[in-house]
Protein backbone atom coordinates (compact mmCIF):
# COMPACT_ATOMS: atom_id res chain seq x y z
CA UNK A 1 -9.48 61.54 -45.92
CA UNK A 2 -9.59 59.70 -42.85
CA UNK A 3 -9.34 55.90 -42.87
CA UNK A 4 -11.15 53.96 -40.14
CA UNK A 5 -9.54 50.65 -39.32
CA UNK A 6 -11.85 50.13 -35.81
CA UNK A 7 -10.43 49.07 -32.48
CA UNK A 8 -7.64 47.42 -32.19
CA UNK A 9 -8.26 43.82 -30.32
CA UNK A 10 -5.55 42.76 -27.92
CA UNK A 11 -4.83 39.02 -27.64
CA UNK A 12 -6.85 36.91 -25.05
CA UNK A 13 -5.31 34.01 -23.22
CA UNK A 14 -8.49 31.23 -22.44
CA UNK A 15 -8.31 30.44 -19.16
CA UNK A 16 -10.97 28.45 -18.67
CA UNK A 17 -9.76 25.20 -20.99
CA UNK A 18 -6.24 25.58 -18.97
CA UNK A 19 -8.17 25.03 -15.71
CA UNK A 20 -9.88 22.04 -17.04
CA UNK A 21 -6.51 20.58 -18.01
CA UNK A 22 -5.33 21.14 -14.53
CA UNK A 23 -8.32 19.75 -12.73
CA UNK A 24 -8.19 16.43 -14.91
CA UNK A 25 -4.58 16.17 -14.18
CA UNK A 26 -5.43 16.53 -10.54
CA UNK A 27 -7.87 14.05 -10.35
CA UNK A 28 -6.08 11.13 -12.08
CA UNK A 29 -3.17 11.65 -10.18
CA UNK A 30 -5.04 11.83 -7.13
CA UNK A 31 -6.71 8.54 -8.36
CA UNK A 32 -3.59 6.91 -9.19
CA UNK A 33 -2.34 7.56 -5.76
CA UNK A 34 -4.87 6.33 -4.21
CA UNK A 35 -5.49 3.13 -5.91
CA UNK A 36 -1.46 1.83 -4.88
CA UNK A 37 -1.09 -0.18 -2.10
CA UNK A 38 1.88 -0.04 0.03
CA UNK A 39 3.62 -3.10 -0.39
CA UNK A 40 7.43 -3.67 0.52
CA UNK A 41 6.92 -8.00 1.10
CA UNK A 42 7.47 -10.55 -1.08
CA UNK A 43 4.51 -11.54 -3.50
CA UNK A 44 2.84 -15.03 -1.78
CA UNK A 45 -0.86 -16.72 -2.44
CA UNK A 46 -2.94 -14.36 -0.36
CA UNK A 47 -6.34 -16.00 1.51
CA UNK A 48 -9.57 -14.21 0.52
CA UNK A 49 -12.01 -12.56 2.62
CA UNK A 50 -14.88 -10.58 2.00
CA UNK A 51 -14.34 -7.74 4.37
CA UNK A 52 -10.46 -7.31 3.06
CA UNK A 53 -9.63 -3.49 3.14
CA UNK A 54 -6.18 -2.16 2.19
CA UNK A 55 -3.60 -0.56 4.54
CA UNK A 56 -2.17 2.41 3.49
CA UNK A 57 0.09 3.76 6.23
CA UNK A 58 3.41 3.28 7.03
CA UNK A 59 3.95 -0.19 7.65
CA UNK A 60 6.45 -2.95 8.02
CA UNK A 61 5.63 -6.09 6.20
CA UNK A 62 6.30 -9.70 7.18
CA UNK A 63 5.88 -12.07 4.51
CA UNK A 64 5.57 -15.92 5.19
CA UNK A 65 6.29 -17.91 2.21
CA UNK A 66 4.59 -21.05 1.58
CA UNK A 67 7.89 -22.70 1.96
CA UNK A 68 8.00 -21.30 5.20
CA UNK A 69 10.37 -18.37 4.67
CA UNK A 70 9.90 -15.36 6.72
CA UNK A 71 10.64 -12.05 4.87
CA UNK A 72 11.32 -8.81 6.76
CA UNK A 73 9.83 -6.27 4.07
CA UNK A 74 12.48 -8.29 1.26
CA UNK A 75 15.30 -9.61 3.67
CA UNK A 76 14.99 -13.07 4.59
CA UNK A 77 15.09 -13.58 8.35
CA UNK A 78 14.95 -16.29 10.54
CA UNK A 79 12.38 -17.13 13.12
CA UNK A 80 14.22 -16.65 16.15
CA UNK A 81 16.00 -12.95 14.82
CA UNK A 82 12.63 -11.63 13.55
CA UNK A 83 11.92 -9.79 17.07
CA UNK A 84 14.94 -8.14 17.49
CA UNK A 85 14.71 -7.24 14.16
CA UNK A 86 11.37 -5.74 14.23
CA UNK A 87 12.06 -4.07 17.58
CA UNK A 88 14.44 -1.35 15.60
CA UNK A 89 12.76 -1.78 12.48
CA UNK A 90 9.25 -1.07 13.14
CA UNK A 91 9.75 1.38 16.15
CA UNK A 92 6.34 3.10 16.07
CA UNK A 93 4.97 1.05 13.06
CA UNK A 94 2.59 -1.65 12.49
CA UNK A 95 3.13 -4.70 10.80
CA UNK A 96 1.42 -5.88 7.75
CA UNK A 97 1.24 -9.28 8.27
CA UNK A 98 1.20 -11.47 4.63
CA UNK A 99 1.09 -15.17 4.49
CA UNK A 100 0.13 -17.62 2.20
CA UNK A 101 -3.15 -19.88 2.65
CA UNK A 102 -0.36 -22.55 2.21
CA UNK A 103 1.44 -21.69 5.37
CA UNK A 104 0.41 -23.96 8.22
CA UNK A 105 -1.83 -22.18 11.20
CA UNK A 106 1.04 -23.07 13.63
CA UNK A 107 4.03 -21.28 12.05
CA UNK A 108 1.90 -18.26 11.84
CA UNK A 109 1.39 -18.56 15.94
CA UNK A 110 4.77 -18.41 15.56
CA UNK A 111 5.43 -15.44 13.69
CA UNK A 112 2.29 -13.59 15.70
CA UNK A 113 4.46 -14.26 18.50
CA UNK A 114 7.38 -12.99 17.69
CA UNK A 115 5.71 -9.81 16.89
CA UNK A 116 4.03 -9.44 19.53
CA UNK A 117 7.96 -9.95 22.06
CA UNK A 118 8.80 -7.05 19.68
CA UNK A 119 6.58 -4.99 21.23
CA UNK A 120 4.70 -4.08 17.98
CA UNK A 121 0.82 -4.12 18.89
CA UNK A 122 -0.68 -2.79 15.55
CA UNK A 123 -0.81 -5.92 13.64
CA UNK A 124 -2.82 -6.44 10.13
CA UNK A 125 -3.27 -10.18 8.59
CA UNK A 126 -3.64 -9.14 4.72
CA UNK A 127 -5.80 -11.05 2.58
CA UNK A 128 -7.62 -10.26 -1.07
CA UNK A 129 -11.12 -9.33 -1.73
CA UNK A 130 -13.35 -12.79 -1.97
CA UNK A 131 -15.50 -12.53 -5.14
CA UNK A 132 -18.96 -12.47 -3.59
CA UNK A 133 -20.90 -15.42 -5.45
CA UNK A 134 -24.69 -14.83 -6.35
C-alpha cells in the first residue's frame, strides 16, 4: 500500500514586509537629514524674522557674540585678522553670518566689511522663525 503524504512545500521568504522595513528606514533617515542644520558657530540670541529659511550648504560661519566676540566657525578671532582669515578659509564658500540682536548695528558694519575685503560675496545674516501672532 501506497502512502500519500501530498506535495512537499518549500520555505517562502516574505518579501514584501522586508521592503516596508527598508522604505521606513529610508524615509526617517532621509527626514532626519534633512531637518539638521549646518551649524559650526558658537550658539548666540538669534533675531527673528518671519521669512527665516535655513542654509544648508557648505558654509563658513561667523558668529558675533553679544559681548562682541567674533568667532570664525569656533576660533575666536579678532576684527582686524578676520579677512585674512576668511580669505583661505572660505575660498569658494559663503558665510553664514550669526549675530546676536544684542550686538550693536555698527560692529556688524564692521564684520560685513571685513567679509566683504575677503572677497567672499555670498553672505547670509541668520535669524529664527518669528512666531506669526493671530
Amino acid at each position: 500500500m501506497k502512502v500519500n503524504l501530498g506535495a512537499q512545500r518549500r520555505a517562502r521568504i516574505e518579501i514584501l514586509p522586508l521592503i516596508d522595513i527598508v522604505f521606513l528606514l529610508l524615509v526617517f533617515f532621509i527626514y532626519a537629514m534633512l531637518s539638521m542644520a549646518v551649524h559650526r558657530g558658537v550658539p548666540v540670541k538669534l533675531p527673528a524674522s518671519s521669512s527665516a529659511e535655513i542654509e544648508r550648504k557648505l558654509t563658513v560661519a561667523v558668529t558675533i557674540k553679544d559681548s562682541g566676540d567674533i568667532m570664525l566657525d569656533t576660533d575666536r578671532v579678532a576684527l582686524q585678522d578676520l579677512a585674512p582669515r576668511l580669505r583661505t578659509k572660505a575660498e569658494g564658500l559663503g558665510v553664514l553670518l550669526f549675530a546676536d540682536r544684542e550686538v550693536s548695528c555698527q560692529l556688524l558694519v564692521k564684520v560685513l566689511d571685513q567679509i566683504r575685503i575677503a572677497g567672499v560675496t555670498r553672505v547670509s545674516l541668520q535669524t529664527t522663525k518669528e512666531a506669526i501672532k493671530p
